[in-house]
C-alpha atoms as a PDB file:
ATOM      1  CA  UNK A   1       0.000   0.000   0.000  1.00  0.00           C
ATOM      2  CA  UNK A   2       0.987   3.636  -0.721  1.00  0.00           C
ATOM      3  CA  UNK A   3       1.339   5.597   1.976  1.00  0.00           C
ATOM      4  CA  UNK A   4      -0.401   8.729   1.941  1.00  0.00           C
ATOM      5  CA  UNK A   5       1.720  11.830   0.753  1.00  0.00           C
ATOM      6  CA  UNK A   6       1.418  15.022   2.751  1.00  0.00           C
ATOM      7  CA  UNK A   7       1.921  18.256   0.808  1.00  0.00           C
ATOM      8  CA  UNK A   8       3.895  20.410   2.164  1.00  0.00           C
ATOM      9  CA  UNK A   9       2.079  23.690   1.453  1.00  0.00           C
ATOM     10  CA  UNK A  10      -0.962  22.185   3.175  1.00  0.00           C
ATOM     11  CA  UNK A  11       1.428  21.955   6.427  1.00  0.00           C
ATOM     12  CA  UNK A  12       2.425  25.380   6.043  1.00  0.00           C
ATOM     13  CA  UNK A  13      -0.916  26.925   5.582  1.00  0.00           C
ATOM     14  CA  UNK A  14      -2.131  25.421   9.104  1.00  0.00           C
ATOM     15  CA  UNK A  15       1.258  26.586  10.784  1.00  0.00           C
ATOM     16  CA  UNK A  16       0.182  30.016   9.146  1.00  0.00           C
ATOM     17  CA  UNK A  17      -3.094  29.584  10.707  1.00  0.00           C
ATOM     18  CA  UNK A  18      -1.957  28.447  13.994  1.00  0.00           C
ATOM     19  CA  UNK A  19       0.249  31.547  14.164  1.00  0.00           C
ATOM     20  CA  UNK A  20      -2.421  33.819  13.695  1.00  0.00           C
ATOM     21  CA  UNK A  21      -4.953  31.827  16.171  1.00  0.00           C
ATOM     22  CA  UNK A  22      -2.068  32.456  18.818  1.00  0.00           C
ATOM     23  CA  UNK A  23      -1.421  35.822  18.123  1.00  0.00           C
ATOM     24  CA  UNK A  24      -5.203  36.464  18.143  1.00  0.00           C
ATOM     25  CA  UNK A  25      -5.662  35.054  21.374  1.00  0.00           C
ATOM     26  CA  UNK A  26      -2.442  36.917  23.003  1.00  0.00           C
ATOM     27  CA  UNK A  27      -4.647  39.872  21.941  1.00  0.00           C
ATOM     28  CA  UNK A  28      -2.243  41.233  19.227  1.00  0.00           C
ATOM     29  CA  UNK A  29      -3.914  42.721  16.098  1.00  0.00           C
ATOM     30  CA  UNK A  30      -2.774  40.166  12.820  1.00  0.00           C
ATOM     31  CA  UNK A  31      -3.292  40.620   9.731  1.00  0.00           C
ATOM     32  CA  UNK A  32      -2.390  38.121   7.332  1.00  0.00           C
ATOM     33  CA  UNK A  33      -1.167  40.108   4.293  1.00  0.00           C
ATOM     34  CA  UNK A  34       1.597  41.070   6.282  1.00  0.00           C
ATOM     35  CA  UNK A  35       4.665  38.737   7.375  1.00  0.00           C
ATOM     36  CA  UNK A  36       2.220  35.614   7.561  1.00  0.00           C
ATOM     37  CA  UNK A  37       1.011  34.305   4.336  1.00  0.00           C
ATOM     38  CA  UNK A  38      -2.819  33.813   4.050  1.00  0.00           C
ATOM     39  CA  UNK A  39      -3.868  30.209   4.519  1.00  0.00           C
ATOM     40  CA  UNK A  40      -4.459  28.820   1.290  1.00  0.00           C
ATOM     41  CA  UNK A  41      -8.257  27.397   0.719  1.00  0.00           C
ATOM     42  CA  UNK A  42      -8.654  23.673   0.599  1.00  0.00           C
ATOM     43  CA  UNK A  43     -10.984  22.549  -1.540  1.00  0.00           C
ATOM     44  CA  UNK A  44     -13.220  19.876   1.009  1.00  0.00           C
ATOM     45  CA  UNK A  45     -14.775  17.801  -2.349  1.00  0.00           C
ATOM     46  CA  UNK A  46     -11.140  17.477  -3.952  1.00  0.00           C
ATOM     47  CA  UNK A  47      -9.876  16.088  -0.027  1.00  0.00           C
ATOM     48  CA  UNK A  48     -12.954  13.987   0.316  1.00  0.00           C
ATOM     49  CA  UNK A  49     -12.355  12.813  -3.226  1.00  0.00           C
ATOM     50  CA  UNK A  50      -8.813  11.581  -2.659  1.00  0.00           C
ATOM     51  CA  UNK A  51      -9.477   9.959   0.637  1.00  0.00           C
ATOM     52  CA  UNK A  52     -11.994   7.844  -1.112  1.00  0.00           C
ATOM     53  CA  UNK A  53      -9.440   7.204  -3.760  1.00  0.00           C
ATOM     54  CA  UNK A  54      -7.021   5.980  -1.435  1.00  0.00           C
ATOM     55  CA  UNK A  55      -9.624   3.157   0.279  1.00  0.00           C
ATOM     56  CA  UNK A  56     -10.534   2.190  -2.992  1.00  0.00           C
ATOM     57  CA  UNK A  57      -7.090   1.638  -3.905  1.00  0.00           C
ATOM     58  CA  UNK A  58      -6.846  -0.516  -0.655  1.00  0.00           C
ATOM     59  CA  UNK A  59      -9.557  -2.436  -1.531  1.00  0.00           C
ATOM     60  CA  UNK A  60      -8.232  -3.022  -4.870  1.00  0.00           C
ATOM     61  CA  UNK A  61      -4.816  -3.890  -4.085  1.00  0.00           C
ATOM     62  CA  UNK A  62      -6.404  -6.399  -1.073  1.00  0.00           C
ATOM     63  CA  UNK A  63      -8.680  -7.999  -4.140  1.00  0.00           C
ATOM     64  CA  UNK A  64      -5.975  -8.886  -6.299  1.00  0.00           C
ATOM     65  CA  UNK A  65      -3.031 -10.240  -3.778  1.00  0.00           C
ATOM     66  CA  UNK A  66      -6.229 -12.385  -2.376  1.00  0.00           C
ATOM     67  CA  UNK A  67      -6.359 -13.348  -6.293  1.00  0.00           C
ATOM     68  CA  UNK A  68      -2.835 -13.888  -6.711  1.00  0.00           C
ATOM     69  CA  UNK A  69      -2.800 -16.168  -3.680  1.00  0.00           C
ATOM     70  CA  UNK A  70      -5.694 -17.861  -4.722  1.00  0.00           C
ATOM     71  CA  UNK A  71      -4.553 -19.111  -8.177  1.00  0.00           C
ATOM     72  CA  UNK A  72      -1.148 -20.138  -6.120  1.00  0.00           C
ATOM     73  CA  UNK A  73       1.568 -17.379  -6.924  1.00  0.00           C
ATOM     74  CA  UNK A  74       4.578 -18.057  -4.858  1.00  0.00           C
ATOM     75  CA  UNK A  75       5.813 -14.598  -4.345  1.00  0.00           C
ATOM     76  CA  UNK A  76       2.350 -13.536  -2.346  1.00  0.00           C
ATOM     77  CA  UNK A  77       2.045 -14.564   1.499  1.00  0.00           C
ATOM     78  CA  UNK A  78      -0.821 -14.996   3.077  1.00  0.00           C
ATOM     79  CA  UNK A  79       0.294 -12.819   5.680  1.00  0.00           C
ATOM     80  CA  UNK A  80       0.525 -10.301   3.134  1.00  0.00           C
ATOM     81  CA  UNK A  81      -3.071 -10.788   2.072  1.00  0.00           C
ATOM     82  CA  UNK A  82      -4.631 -10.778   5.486  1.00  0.00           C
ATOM     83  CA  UNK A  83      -2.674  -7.703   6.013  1.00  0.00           C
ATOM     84  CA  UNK A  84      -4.039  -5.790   3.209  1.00  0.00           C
ATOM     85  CA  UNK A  85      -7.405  -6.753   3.632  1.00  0.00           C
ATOM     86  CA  UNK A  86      -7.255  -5.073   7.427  1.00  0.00           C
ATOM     87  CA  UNK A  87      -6.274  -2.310   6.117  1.00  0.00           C
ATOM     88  CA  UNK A  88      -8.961  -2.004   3.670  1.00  0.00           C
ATOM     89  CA  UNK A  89     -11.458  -2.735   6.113  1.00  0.00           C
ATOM     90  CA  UNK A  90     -10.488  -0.377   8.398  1.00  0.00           C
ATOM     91  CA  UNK A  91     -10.156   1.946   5.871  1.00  0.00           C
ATOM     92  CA  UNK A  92     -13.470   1.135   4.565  1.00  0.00           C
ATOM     93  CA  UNK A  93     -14.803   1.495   8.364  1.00  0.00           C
ATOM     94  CA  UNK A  94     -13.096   4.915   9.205  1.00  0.00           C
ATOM     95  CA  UNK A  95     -14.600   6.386   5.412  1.00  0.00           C
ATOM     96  CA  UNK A  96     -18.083   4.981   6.787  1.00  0.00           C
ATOM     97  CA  UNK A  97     -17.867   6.934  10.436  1.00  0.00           C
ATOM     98  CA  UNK A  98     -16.495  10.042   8.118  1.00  0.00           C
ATOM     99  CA  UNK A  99     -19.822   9.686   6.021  1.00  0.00           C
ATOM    100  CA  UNK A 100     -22.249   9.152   9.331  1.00  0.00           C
ATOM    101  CA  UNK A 101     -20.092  12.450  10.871  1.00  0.00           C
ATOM    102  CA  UNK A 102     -21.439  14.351   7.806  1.00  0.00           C
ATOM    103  CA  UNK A 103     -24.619  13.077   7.909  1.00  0.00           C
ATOM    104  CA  UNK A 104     -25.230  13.810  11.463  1.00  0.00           C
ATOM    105  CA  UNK A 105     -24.062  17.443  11.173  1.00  0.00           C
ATOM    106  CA  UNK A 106     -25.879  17.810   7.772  1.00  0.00           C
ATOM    107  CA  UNK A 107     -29.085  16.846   9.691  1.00  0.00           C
ATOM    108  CA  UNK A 108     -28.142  19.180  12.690  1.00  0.00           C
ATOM    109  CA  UNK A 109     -27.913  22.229  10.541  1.00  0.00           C
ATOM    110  CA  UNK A 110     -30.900  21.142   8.604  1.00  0.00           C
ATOM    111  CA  UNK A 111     -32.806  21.191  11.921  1.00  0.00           C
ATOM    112  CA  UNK A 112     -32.061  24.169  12.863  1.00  0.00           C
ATOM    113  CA  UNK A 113     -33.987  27.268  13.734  1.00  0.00           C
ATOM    114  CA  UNK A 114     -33.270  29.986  10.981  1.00  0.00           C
END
């Protein structure tokens, strides 16, 4: 499995933000067109698009070592199969809690009082 890859101006755009939280809360007056660079926008359905990517890949990759140990090629363990398929399923299971998360605060703000 490919582990996942962590960009680095996503890591610099929170320590931007984290700079500015703490300079809010010391009471100091921040802009963030100054020194600090303004935290880039993420864009949620490209995230949530890749994160679904990378379980499907899991699954995938799970599927066919099960199939390669299956039709009896030496070079796959079935270590390496049970492996995978945890972490597909666990995968799989965090995604699902991500989706009920949504769905739970989607119906909370639908509820609400306007």
């Amino acid at each position: 499995m490919k582990p996942a890859v962590i960009d680095a101006s996503k890591i610099e755009s929170m320590v931007a933000q984290l700079k500015v939280a703490a300079a809010r809360a010391q009471g100091k007056d921040v802009s963030p067109i100054g020194e600090e660079k303004a935290a880039a926008k993420v864009d949620f359905a490209a995230v949530l698009k890749n994160s679904l990517d990378q379980v499907n890949d899991a699954q995938h990759k799970a599927e066919q070592l099960s199939q390669r140990f299956a039709l009896g090629d030496d070079s796959v363990n079935l270590s390496d199969v049970m492996i995978s398929m945890q972490k597909a399923g666990i995968s799989f299971q965090a995604t699902v809690q991500v989706r009920n998360k949504l769905v739970s605060a989607y119906q909370d703000i639908m509820n609400m009082q306007v």
